[in-house]
PDB file of N, CA and C in Angstrom:
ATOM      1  N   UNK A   1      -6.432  23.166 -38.987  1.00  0.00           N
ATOM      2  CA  UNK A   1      -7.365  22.690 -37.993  1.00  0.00           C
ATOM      3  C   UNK A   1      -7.021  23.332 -36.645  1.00  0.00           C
ATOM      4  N   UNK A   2      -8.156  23.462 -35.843  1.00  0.00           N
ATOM      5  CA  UNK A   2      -7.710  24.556 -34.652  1.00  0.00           C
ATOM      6  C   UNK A   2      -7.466  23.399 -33.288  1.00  0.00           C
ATOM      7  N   UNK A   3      -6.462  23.738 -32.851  1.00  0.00           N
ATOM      8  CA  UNK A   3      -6.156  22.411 -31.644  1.00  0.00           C
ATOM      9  C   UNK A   3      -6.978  22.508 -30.558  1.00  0.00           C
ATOM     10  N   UNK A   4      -7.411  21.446 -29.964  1.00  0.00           N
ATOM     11  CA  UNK A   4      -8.530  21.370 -28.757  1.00  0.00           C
ATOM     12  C   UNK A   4      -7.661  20.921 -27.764  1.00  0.00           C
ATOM     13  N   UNK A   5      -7.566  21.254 -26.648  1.00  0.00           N
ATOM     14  CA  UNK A   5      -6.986  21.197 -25.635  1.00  0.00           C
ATOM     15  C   UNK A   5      -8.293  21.065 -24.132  1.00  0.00           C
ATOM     16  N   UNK A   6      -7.857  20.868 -23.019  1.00  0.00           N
ATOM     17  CA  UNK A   6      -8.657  20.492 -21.595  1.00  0.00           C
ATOM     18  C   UNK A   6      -7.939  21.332 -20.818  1.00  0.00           C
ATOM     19  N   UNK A   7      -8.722  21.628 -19.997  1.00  0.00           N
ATOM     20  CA  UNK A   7      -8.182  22.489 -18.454  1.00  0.00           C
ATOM     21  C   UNK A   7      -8.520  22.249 -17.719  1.00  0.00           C
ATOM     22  N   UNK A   8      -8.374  21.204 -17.183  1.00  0.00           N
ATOM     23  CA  UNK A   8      -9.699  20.374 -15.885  1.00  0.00           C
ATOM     24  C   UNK A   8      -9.061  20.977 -14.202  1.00  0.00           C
ATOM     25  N   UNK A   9     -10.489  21.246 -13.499  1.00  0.00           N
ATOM     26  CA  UNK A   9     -10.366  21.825 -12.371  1.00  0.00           C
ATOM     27  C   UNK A   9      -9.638  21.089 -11.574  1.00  0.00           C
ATOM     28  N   UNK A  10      -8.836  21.892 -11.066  1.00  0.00           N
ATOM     29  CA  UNK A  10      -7.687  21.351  -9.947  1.00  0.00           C
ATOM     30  C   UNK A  10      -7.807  22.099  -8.250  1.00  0.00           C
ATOM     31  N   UNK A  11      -9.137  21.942  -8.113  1.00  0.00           N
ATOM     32  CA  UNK A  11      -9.498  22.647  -6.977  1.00  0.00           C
ATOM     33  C   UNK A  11     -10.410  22.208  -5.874  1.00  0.00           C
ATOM     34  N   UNK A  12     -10.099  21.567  -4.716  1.00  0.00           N
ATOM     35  CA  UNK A  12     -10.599  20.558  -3.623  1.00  0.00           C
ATOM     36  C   UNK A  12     -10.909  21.583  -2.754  1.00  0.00           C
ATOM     37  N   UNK A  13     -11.476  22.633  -2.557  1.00  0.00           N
ATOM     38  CA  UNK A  13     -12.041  23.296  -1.456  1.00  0.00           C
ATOM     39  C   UNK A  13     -12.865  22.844  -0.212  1.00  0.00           C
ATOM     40  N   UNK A  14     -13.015  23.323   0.518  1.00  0.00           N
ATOM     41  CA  UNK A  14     -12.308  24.031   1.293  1.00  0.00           C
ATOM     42  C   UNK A  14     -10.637  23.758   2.002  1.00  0.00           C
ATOM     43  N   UNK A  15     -10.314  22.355   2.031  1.00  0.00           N
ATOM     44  CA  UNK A  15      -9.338  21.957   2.922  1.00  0.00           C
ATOM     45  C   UNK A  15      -8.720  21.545   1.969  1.00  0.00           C
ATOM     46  N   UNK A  16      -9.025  21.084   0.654  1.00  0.00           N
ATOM     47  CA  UNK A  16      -7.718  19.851  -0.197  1.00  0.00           C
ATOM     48  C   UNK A  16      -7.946  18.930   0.682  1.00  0.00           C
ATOM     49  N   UNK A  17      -8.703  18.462   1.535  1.00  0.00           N
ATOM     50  CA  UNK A  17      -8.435  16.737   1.644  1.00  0.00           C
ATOM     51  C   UNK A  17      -8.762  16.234   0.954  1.00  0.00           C
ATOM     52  N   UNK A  18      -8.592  15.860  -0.581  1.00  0.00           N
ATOM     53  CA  UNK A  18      -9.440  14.838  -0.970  1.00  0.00           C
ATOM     54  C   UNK A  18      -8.416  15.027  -2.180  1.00  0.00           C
ATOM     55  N   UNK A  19      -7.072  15.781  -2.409  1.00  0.00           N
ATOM     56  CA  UNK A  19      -6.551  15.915  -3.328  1.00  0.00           C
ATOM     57  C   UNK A  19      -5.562  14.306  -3.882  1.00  0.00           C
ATOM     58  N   UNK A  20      -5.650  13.862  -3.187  1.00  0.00           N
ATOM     59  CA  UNK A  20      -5.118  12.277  -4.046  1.00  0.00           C
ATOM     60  C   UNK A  20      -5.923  12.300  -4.959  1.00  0.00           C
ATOM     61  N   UNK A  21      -7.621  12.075  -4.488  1.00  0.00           N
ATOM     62  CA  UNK A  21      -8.597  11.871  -5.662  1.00  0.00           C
ATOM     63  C   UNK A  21      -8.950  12.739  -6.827  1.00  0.00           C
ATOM     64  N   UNK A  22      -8.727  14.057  -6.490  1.00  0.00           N
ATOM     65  CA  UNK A  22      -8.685  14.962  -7.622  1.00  0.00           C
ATOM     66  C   UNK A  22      -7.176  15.012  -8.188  1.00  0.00           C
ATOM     67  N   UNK A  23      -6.811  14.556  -8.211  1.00  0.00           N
ATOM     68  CA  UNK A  23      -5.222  14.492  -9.117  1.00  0.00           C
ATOM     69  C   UNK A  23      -6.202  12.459  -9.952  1.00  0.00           C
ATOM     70  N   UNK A  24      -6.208  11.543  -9.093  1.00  0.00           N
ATOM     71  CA  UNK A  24      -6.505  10.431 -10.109  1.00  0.00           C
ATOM     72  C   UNK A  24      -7.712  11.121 -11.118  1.00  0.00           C
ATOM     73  N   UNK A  25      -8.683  11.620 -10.599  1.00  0.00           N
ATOM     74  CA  UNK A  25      -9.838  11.946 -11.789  1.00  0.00           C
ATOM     75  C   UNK A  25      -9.050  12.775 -12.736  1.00  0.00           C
ATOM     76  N   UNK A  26      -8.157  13.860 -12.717  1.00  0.00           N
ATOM     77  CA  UNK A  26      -7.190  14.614 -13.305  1.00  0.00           C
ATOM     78  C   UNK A  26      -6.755  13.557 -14.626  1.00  0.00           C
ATOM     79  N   UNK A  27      -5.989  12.753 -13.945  1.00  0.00           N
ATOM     80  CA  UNK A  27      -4.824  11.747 -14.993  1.00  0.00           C
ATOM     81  C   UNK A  27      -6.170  11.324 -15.688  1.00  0.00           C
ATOM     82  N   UNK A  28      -6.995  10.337 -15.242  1.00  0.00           N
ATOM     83  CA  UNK A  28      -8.279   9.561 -15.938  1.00  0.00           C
ATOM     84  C   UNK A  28      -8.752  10.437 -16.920  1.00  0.00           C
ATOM     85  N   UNK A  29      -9.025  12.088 -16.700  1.00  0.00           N
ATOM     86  CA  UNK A  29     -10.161  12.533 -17.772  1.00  0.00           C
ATOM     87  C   UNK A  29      -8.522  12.959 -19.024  1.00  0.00           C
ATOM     88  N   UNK A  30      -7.233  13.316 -18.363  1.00  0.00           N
ATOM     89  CA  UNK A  30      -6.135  13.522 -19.382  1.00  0.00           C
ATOM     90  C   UNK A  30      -6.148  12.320 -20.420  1.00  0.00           C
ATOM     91  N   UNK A  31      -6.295  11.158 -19.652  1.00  0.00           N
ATOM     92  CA  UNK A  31      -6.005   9.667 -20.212  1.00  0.00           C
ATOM     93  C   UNK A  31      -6.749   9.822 -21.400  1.00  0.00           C
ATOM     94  N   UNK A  32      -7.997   9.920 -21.119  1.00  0.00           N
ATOM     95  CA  UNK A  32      -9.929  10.074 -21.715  1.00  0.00           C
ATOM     96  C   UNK A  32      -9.471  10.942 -23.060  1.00  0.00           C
ATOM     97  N   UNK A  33      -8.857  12.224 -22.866  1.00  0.00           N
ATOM     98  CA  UNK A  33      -9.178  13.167 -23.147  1.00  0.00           C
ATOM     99  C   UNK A  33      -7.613  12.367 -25.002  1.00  0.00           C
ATOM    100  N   UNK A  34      -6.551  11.529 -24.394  1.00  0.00           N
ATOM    101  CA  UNK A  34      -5.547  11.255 -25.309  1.00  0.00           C
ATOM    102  C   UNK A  34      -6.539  10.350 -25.872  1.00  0.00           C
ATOM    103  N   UNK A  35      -7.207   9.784 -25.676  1.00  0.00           N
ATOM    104  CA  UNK A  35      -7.639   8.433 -26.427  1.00  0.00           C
ATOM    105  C   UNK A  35      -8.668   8.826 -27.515  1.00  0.00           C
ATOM    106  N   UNK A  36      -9.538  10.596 -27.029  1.00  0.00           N
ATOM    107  CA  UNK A  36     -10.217  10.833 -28.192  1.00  0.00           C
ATOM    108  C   UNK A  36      -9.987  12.018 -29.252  1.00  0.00           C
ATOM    109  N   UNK A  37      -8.033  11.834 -28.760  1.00  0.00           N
ATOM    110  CA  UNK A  37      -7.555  12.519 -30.299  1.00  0.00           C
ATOM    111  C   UNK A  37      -7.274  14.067 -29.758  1.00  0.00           C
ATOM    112  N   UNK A  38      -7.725  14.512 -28.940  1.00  0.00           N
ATOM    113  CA  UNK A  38      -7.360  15.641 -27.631  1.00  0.00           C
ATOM    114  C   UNK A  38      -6.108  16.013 -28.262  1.00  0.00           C
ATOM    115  N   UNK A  39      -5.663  17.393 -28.224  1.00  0.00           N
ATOM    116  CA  UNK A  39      -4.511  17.689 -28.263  1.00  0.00           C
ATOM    117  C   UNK A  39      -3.661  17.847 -27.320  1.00  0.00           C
ATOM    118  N   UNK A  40      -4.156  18.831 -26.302  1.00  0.00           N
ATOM    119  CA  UNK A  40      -3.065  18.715 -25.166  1.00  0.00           C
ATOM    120  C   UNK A  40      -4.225  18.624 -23.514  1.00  0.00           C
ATOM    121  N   UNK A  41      -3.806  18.646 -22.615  1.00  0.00           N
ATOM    122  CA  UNK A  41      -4.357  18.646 -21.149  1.00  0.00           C
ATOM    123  C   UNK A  41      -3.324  19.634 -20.670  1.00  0.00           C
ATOM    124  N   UNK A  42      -3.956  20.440 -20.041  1.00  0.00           N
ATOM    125  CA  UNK A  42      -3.088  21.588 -19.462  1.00  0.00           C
ATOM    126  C   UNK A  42      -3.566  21.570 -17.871  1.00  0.00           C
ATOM    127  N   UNK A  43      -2.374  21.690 -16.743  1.00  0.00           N
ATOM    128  CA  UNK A  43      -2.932  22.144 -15.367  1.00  0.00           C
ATOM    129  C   UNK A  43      -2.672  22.605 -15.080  1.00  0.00           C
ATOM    130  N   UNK A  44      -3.417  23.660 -14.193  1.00  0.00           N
ATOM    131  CA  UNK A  44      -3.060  24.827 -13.588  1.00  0.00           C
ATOM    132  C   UNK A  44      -3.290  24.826 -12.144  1.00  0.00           C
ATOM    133  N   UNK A  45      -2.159  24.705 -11.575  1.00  0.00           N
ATOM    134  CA  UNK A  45      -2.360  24.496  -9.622  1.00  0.00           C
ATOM    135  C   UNK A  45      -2.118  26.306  -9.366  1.00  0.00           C
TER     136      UNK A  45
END
């Protein structure tokens, strides 16, 4: 079976102010992503 994995955007442009909230939506869709059998969540800063 071929493993499915996530790469969710880690990118708050122009300034990153808002990067608290894009790190919680981050964990939430990783969380999302374990509960429907997901293999891995990968991030790339």
């Amino acid at each position: 079976m071929l493993p499915v994995g996530y790469l969710p955007c880690t990118q708050d442009p122009p300034s990153g102010a808002n990067m608290t909230r894009v790190i919680d939506e981050i964990m939430a869709e990783a969380q999302a992503a374990e509960t429907y059998g997901w293999d891995g969540c990968f991030i790339w800063a």
